[in-house]
PDB file of N, CA and C in Angstrom:
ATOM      1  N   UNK A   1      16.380   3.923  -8.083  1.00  0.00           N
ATOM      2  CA  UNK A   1      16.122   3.282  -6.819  1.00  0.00           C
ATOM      3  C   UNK A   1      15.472   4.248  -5.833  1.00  0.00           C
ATOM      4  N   UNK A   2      16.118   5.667  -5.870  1.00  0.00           N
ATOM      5  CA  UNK A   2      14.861   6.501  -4.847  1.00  0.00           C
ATOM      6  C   UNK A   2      14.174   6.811  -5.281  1.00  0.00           C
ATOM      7  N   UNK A   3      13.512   6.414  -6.173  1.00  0.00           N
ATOM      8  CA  UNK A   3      11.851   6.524  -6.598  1.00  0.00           C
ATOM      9  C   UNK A   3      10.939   5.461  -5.686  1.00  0.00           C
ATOM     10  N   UNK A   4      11.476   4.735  -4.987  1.00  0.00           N
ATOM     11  CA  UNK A   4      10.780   3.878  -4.298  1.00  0.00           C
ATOM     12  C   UNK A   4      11.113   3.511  -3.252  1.00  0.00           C
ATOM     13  N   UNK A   5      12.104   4.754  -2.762  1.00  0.00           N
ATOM     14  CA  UNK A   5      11.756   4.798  -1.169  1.00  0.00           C
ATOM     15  C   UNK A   5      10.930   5.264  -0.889  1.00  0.00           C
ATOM     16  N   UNK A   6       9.874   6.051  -1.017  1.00  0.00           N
ATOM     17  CA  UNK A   6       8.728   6.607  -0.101  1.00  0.00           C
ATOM     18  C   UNK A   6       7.707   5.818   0.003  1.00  0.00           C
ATOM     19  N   UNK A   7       7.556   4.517  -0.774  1.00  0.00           N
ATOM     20  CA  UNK A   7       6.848   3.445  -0.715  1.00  0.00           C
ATOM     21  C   UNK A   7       7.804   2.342   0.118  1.00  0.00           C
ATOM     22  N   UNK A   8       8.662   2.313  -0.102  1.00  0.00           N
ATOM     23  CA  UNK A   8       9.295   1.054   0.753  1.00  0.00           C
ATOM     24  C   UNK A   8       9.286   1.603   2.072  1.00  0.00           C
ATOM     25  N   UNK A   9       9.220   2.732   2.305  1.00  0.00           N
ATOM     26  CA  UNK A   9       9.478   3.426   3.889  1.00  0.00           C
ATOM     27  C   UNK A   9       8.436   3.396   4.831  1.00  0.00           C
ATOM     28  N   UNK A  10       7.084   3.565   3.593  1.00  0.00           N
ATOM     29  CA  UNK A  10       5.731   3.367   3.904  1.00  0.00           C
ATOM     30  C   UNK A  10       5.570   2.000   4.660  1.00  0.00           C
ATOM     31  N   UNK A  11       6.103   1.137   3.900  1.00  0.00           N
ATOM     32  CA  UNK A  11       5.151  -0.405   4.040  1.00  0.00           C
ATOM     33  C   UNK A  11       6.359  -0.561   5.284  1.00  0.00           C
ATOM     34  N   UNK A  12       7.426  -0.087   5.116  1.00  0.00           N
ATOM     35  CA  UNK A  12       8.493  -0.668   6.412  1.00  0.00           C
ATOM     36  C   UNK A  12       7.615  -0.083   8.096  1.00  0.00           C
ATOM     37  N   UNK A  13       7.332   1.000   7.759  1.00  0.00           N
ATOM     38  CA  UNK A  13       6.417   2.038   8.687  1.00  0.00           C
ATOM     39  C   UNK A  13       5.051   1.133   9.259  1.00  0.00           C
ATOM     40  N   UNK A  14       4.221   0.931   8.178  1.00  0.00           N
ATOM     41  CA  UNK A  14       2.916   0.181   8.495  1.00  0.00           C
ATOM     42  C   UNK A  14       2.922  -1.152   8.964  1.00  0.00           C
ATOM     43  N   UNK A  15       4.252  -2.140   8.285  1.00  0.00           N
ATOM     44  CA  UNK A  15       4.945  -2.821   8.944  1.00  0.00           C
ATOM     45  C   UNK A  15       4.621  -3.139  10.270  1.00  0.00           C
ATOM     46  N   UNK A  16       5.835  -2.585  10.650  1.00  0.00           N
ATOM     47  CA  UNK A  16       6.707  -2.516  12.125  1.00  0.00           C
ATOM     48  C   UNK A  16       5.534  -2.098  12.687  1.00  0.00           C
ATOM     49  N   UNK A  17       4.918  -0.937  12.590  1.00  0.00           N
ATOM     50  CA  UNK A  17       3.504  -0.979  13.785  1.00  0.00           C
ATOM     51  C   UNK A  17       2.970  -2.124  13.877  1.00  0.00           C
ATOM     52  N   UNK A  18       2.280  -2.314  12.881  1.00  0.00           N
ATOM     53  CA  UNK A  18       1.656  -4.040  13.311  1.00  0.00           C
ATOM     54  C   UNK A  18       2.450  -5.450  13.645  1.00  0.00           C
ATOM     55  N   UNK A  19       3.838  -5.569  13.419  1.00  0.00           N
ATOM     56  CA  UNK A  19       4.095  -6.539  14.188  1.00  0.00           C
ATOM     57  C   UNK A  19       4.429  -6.148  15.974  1.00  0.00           C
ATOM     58  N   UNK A  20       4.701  -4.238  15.855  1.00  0.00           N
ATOM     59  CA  UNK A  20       4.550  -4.033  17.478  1.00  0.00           C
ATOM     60  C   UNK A  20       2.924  -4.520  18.005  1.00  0.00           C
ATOM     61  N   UNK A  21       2.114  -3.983  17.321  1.00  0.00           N
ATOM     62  CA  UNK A  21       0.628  -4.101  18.130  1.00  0.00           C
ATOM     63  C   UNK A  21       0.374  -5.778  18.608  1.00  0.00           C
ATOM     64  N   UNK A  22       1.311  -6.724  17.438  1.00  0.00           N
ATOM     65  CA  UNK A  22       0.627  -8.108  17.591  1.00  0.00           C
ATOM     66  C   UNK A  22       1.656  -8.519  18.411  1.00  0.00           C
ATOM     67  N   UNK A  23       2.747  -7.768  18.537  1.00  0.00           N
ATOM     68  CA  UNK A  23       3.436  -8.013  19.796  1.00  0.00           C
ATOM     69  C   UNK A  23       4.161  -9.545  19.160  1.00  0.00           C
ATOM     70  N   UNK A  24       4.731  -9.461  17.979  1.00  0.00           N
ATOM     71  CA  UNK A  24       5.509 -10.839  17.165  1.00  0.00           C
ATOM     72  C   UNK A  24       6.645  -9.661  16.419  1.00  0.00           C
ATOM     73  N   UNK A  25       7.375 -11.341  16.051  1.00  0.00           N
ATOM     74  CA  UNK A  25       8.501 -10.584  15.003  1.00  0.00           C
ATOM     75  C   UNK A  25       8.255 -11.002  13.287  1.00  0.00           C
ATOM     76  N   UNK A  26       8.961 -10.598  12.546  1.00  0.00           N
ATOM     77  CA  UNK A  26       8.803 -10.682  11.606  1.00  0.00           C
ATOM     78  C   UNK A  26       8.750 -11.811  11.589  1.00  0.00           C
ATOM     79  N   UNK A  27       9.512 -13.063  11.548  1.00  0.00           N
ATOM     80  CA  UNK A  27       9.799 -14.393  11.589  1.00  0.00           C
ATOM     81  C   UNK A  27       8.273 -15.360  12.235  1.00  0.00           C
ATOM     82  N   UNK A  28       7.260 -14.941  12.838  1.00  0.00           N
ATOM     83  CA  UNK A  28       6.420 -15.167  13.709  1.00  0.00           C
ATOM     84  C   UNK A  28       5.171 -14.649  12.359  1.00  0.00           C
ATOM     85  N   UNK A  29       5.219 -14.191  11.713  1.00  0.00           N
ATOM     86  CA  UNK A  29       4.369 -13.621  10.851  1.00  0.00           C
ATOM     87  C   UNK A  29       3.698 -14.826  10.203  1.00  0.00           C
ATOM     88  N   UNK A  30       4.098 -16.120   9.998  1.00  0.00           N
ATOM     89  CA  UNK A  30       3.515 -17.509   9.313  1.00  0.00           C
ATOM     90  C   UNK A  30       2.689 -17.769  10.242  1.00  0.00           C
ATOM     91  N   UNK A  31       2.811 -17.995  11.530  1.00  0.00           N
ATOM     92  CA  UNK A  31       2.119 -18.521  12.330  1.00  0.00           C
ATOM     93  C   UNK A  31       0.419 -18.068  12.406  1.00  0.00           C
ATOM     94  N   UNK A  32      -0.011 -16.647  12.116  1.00  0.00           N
ATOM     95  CA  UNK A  32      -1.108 -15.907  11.711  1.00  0.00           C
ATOM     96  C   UNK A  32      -1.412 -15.953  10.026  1.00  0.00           C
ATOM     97  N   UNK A  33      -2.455 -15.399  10.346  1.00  0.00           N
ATOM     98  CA  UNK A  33      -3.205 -15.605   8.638  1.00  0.00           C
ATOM     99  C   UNK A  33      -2.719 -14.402   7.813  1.00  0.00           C
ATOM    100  N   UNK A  34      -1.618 -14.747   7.290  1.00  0.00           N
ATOM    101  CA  UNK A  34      -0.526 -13.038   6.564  1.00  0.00           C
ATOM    102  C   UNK A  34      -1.825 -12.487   5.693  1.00  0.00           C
ATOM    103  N   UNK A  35      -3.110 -13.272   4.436  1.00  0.00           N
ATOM    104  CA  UNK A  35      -3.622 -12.744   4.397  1.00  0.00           C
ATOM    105  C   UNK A  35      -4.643 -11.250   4.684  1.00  0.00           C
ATOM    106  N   UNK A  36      -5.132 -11.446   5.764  1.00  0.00           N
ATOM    107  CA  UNK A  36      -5.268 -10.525   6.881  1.00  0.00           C
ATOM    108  C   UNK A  36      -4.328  -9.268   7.323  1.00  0.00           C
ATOM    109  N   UNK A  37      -3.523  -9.843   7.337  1.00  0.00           N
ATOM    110  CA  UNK A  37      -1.686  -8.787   7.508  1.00  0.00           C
ATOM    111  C   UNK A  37      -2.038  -7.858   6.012  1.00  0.00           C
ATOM    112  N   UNK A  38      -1.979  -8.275   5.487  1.00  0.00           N
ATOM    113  CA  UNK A  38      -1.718  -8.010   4.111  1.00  0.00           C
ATOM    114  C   UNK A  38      -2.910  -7.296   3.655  1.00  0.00           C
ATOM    115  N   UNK A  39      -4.120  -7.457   4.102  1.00  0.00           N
ATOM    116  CA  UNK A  39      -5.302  -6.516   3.406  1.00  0.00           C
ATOM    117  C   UNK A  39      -5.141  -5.049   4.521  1.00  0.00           C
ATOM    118  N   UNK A  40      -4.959  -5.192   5.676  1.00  0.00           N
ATOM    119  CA  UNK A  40      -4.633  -3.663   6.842  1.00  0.00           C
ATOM    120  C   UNK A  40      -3.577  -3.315   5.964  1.00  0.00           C
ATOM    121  N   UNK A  41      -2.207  -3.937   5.582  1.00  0.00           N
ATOM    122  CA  UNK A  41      -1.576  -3.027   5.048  1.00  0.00           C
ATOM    123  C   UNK A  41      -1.680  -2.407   3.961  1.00  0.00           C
ATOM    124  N   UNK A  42      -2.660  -3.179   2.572  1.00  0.00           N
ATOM    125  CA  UNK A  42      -2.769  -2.152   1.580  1.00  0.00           C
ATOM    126  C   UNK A  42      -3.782  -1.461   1.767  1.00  0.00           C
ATOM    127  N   UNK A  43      -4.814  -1.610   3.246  1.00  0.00           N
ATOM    128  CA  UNK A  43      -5.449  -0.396   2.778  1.00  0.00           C
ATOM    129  C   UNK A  43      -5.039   0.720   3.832  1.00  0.00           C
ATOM    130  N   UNK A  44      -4.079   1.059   4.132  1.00  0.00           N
ATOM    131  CA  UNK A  44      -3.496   2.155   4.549  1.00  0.00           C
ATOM    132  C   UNK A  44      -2.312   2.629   4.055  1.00  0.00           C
ATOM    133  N   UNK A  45      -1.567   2.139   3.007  1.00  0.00           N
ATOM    134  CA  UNK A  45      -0.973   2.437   1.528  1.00  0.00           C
ATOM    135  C   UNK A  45      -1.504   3.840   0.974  1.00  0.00           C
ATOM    136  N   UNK A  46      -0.772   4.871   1.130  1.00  0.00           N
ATOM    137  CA  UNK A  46      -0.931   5.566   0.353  1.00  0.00           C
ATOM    138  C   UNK A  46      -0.775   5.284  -1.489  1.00  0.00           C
ATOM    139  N   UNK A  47      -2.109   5.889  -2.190  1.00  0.00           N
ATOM    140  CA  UNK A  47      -2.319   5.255  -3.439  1.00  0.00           C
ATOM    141  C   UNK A  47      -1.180   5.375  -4.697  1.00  0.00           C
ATOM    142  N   UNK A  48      -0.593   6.357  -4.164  1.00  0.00           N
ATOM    143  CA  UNK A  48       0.622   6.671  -5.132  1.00  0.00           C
ATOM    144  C   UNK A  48       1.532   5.195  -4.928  1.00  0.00           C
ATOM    145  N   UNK A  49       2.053   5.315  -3.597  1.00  0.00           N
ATOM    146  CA  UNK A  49       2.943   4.288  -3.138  1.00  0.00           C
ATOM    147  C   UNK A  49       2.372   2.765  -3.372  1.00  0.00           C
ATOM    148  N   UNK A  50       0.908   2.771  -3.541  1.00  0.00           N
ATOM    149  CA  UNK A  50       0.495   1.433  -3.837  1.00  0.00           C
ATOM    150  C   UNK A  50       0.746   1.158  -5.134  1.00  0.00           C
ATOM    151  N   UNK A  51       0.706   2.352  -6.251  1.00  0.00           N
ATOM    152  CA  UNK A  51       0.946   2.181  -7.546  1.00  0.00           C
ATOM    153  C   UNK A  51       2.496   1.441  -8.095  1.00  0.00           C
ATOM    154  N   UNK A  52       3.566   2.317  -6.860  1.00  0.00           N
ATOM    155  CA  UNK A  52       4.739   1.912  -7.293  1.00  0.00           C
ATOM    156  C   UNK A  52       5.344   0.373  -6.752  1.00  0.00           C
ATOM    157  N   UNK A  53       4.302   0.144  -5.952  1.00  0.00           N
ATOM    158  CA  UNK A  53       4.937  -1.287  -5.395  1.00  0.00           C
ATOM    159  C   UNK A  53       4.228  -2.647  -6.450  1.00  0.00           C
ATOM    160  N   UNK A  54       2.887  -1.849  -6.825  1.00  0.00           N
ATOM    161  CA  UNK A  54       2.196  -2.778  -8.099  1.00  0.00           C
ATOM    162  C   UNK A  54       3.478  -2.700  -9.327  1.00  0.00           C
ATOM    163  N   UNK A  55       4.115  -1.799  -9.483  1.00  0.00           N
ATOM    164  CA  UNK A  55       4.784  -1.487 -10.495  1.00  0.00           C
ATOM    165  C   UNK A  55       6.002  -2.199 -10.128  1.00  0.00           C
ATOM    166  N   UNK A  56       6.916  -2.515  -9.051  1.00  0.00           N
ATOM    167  CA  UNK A  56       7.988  -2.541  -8.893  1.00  0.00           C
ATOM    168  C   UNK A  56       7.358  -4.207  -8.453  1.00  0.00           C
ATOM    169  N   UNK A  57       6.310  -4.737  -7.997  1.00  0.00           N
ATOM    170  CA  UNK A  57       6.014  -6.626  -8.230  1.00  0.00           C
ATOM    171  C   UNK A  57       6.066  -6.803  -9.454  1.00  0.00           C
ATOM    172  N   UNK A  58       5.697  -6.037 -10.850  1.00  0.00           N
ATOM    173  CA  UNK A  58       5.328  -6.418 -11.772  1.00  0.00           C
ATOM    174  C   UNK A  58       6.322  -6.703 -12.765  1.00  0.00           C
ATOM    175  N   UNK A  59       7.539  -5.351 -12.539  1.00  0.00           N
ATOM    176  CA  UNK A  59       8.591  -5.246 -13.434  1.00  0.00           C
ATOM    177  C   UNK A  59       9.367  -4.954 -12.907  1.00  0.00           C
ATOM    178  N   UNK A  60       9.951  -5.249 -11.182  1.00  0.00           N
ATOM    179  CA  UNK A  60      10.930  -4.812 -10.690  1.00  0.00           C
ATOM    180  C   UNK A  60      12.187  -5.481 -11.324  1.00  0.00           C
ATOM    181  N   UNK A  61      13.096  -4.433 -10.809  1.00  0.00           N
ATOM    182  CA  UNK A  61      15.191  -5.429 -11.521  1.00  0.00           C
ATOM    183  C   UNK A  61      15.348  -6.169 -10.314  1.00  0.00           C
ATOM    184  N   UNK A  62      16.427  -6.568 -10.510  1.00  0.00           N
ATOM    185  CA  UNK A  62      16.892  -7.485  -9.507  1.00  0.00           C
ATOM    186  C   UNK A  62      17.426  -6.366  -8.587  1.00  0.00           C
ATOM    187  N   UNK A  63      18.063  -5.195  -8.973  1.00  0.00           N
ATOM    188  CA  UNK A  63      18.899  -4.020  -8.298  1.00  0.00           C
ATOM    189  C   UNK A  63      17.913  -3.506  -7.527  1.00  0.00           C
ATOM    190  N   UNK A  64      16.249  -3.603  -7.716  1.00  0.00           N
ATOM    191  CA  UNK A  64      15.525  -2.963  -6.390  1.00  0.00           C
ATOM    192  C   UNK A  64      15.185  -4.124  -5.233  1.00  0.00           C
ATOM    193  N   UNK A  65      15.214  -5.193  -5.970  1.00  0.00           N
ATOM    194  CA  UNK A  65      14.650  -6.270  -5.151  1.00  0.00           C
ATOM    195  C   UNK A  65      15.822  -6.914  -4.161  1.00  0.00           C
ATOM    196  N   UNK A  66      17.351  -6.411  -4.697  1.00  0.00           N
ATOM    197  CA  UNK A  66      18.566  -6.925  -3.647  1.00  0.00           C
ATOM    198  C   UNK A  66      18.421  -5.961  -2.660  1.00  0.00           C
ATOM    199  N   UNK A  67      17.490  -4.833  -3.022  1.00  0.00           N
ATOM    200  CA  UNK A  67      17.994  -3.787  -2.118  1.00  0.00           C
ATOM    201  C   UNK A  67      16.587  -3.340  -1.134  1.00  0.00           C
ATOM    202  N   UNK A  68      15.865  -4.267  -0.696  1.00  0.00           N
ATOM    203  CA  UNK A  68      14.426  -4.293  -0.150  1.00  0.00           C
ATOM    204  C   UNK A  68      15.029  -5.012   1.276  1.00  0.00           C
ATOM    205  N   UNK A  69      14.383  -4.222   2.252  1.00  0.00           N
ATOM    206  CA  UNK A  69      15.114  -4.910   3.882  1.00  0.00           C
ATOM    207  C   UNK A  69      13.929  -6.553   4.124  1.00  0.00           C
ATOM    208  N   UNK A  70      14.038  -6.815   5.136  1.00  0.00           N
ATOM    209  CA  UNK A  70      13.631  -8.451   4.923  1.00  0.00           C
ATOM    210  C   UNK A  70      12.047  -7.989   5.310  1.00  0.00           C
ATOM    211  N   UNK A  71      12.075  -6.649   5.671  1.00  0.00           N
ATOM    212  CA  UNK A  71      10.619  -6.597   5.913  1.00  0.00           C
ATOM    213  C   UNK A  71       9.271  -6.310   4.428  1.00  0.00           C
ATOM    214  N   UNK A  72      10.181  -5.235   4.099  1.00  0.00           N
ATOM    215  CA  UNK A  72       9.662  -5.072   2.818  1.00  0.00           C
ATOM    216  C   UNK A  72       9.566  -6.591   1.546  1.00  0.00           C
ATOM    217  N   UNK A  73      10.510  -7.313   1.834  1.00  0.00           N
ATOM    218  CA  UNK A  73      10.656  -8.490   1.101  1.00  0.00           C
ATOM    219  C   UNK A  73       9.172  -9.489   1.282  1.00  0.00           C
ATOM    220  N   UNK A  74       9.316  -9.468   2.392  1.00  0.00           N
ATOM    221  CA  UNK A  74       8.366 -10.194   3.132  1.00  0.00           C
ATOM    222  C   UNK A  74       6.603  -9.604   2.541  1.00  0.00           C
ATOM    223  N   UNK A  75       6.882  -8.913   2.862  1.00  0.00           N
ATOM    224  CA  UNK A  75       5.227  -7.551   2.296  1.00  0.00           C
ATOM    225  C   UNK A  75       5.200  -8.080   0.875  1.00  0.00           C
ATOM    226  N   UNK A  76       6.013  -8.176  -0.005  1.00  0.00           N
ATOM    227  CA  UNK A  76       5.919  -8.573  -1.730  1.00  0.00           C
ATOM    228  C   UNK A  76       5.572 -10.404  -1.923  1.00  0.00           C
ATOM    229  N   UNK A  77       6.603 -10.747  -0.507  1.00  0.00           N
ATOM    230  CA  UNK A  77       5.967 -12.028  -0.465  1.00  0.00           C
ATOM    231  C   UNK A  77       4.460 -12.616  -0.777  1.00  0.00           C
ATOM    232  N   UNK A  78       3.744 -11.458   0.073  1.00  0.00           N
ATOM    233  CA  UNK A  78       2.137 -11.539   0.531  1.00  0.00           C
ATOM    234  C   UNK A  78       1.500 -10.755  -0.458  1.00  0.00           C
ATOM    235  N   UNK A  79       2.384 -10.335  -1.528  1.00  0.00           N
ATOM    236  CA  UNK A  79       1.528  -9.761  -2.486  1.00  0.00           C
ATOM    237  C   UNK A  79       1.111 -10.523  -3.211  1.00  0.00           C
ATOM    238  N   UNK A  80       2.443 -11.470  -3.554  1.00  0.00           N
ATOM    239  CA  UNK A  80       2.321 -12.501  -4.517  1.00  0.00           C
ATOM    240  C   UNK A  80       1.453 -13.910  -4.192  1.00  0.00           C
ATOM    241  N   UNK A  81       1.050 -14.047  -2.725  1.00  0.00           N
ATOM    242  CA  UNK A  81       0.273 -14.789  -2.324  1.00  0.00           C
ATOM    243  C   UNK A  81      -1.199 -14.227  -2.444  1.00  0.00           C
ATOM    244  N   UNK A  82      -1.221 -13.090  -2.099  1.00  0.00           N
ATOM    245  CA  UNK A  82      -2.408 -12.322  -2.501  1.00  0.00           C
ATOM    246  C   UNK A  82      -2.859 -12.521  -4.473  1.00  0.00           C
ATOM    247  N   UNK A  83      -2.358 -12.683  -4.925  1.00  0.00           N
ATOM    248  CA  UNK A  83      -1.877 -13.079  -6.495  1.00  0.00           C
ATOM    249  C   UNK A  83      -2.557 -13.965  -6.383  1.00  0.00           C
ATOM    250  N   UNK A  84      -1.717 -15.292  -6.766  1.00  0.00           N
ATOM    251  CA  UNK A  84      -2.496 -16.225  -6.440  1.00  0.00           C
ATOM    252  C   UNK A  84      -3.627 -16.595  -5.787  1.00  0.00           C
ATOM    253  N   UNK A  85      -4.141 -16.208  -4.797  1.00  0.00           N
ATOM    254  CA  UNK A  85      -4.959 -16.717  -3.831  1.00  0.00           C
ATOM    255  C   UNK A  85      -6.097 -15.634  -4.063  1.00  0.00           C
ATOM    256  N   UNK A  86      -6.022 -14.377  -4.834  1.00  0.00           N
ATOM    257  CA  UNK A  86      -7.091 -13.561  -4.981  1.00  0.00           C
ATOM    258  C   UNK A  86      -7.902 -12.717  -4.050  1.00  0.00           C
ATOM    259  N   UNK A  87      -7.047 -12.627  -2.914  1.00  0.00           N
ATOM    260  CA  UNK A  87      -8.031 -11.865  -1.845  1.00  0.00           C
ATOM    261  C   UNK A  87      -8.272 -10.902  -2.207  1.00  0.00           C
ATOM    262  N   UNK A  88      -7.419  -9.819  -2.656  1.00  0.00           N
ATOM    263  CA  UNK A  88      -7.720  -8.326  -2.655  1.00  0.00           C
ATOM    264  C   UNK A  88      -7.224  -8.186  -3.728  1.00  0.00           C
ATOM    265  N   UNK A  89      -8.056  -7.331  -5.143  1.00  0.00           N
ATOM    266  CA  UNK A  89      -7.831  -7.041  -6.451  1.00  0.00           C
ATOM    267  C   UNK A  89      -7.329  -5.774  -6.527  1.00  0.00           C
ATOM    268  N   UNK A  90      -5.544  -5.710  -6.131  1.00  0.00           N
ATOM    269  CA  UNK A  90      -4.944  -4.790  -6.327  1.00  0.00           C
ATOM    270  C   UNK A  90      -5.106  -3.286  -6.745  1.00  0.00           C
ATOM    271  N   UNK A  91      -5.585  -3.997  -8.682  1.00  0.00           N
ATOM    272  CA  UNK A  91      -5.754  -3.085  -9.445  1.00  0.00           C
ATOM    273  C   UNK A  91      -7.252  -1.882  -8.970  1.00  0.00           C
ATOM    274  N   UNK A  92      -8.243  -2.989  -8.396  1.00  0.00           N
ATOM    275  CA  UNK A  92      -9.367  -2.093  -8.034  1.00  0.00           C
ATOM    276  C   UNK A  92      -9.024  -1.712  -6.804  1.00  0.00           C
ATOM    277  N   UNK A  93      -8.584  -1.688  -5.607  1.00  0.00           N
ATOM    278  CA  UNK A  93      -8.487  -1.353  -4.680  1.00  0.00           C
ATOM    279  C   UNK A  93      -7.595   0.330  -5.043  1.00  0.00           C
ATOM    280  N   UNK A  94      -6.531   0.414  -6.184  1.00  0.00           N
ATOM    281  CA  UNK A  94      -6.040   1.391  -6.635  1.00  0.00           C
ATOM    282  C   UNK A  94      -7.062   2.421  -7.208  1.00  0.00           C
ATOM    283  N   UNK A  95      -8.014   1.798  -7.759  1.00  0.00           N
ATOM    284  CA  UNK A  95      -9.020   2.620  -8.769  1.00  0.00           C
ATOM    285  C   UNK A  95     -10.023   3.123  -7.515  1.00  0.00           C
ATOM    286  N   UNK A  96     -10.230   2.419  -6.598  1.00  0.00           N
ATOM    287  CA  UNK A  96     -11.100   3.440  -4.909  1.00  0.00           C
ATOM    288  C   UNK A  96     -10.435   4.066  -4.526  1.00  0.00           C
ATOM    289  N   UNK A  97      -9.154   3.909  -4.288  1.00  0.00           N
ATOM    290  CA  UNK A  97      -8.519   5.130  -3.838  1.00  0.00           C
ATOM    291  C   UNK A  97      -8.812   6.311  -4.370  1.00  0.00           C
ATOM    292  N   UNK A  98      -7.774   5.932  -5.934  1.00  0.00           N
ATOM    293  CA  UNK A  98      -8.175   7.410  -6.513  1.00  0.00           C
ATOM    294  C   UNK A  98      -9.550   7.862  -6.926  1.00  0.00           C
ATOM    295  N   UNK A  99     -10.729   7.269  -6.695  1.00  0.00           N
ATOM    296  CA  UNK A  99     -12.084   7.958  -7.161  1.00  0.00           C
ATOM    297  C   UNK A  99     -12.002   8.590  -5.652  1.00  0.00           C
ATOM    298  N   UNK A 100     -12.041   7.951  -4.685  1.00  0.00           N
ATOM    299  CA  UNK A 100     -11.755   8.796  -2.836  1.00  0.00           C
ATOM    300  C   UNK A 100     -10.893  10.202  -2.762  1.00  0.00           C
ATOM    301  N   UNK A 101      -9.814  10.027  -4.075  1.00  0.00           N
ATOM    302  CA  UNK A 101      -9.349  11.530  -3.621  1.00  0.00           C
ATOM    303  C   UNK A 101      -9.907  12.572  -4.627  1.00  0.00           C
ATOM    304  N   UNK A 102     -10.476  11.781  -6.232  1.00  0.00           N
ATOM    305  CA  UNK A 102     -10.825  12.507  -7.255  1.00  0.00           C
ATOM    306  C   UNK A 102     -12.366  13.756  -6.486  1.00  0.00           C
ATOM    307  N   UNK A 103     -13.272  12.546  -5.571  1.00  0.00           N
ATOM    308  CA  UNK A 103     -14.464  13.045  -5.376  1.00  0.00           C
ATOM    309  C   UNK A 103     -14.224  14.405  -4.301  1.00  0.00           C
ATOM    310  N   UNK A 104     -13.145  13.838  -3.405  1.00  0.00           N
ATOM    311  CA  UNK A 104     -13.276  14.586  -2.239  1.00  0.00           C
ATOM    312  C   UNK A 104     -12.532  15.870  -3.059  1.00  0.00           C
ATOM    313  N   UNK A 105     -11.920  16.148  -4.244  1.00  0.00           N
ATOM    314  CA  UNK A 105     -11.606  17.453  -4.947  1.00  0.00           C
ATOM    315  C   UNK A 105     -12.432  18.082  -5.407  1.00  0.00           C
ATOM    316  N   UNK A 106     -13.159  17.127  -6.265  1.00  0.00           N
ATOM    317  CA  UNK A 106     -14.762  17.665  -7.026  1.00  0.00           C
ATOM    318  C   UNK A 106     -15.296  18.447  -5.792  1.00  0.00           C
ATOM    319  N   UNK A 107     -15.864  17.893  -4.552  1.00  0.00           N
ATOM    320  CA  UNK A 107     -16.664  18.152  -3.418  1.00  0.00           C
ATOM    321  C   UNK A 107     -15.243  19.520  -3.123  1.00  0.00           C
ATOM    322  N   UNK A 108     -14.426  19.576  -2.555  1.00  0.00           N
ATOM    323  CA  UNK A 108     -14.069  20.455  -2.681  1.00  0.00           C
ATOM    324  C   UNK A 108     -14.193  22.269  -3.371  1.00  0.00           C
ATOM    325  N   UNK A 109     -13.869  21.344  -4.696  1.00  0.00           N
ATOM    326  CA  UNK A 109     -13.952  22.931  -5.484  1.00  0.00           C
ATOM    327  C   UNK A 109     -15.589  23.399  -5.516  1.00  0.00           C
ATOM    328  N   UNK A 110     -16.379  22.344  -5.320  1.00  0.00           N
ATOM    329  CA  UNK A 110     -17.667  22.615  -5.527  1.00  0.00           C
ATOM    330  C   UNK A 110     -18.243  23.181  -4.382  1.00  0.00           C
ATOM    331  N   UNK A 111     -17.643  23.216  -3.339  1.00  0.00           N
ATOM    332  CA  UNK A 111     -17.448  23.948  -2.394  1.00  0.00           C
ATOM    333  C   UNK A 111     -17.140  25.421  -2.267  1.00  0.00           C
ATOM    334  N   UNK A 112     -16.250  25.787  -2.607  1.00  0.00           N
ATOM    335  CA  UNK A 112     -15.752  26.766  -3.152  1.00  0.00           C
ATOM    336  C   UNK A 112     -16.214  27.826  -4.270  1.00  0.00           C
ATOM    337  N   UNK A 113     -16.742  26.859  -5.286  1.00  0.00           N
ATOM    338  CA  UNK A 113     -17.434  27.670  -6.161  1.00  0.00           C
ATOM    339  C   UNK A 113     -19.027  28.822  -5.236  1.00  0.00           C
ATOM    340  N   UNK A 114     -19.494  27.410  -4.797  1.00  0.00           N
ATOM    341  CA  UNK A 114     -20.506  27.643  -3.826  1.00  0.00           C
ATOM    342  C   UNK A 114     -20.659  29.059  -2.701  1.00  0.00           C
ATOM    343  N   UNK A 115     -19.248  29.279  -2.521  1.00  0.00           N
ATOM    344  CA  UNK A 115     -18.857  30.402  -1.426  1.00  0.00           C
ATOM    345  C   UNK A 115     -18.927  31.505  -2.399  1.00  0.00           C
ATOM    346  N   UNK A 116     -18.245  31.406  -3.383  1.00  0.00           N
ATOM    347  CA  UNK A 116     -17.825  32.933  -4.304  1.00  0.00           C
ATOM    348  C   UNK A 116     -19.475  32.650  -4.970  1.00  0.00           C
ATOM    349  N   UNK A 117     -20.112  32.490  -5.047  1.00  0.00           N
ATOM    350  CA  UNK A 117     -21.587  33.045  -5.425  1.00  0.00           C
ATOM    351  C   UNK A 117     -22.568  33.440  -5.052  1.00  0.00           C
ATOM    352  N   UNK A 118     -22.400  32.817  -3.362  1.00  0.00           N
ATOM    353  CA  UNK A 118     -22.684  33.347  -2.269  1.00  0.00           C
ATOM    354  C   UNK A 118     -22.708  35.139  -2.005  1.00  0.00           C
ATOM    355  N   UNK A 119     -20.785  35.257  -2.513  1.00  0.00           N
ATOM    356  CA  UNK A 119     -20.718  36.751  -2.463  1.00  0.00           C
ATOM    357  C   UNK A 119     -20.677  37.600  -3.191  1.00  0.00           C
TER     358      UNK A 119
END
């Protein structure tokens, strides 16, 4: 089960800011297009944590899912509507991430190499 707090803490985090900014409560969240809700929050998901929440919709126990606060519940809700309804393709949105952190390493070391030949 604490393998997936740093993702549940995440989405509780990214959460709660946006129902402060929209100035609603959780319960108030139908009334807007959760779609929308739901694409800001996975793309500020860190990609690790996006992996484990793909992992924990896919094959979670019942022992992580009794133990998810109503906010986080709610977020899996809109995953699974996201599912169905196809807005945002999980799996690729995971695969930009990590080419975003793979490149910015490449560019990195290639950076680096660049300096020591320099001298």
């Amino acid at each position: 089960m604490t393998e997936y707090n740093t993702a549940f803490n995440e989405v509780d985090l990214l959460m709660n800011e946006m129902l402060e900014k929209l100035n609603i409560s959780l319960n108030e969240t139908n009334l807007y297009p959760t779609d929308d809700m739901f694409r800001i929050i996975v793309q500020e998901i860190d990609v690790e944590n996006l992996k484990i929440l793909s992992f924990i919709y896919n094959e979670g126990s019942q022992e992580v899912i009794d133990n998810m606060t109503p906010v986080i519940k709610e977020f899996m809700y809109w995953w699974g509507d996201n599912l169905d309804y196809g807005t945002i393709n999980i799996q690729s949105l995971i695969a930009k991430k990590e080419e975003k952190i793979i490149s910015s390493i490449i560019l990195e070391n290639s950076d680096k190499a660049k300096k020591i030949k320099r001298i």
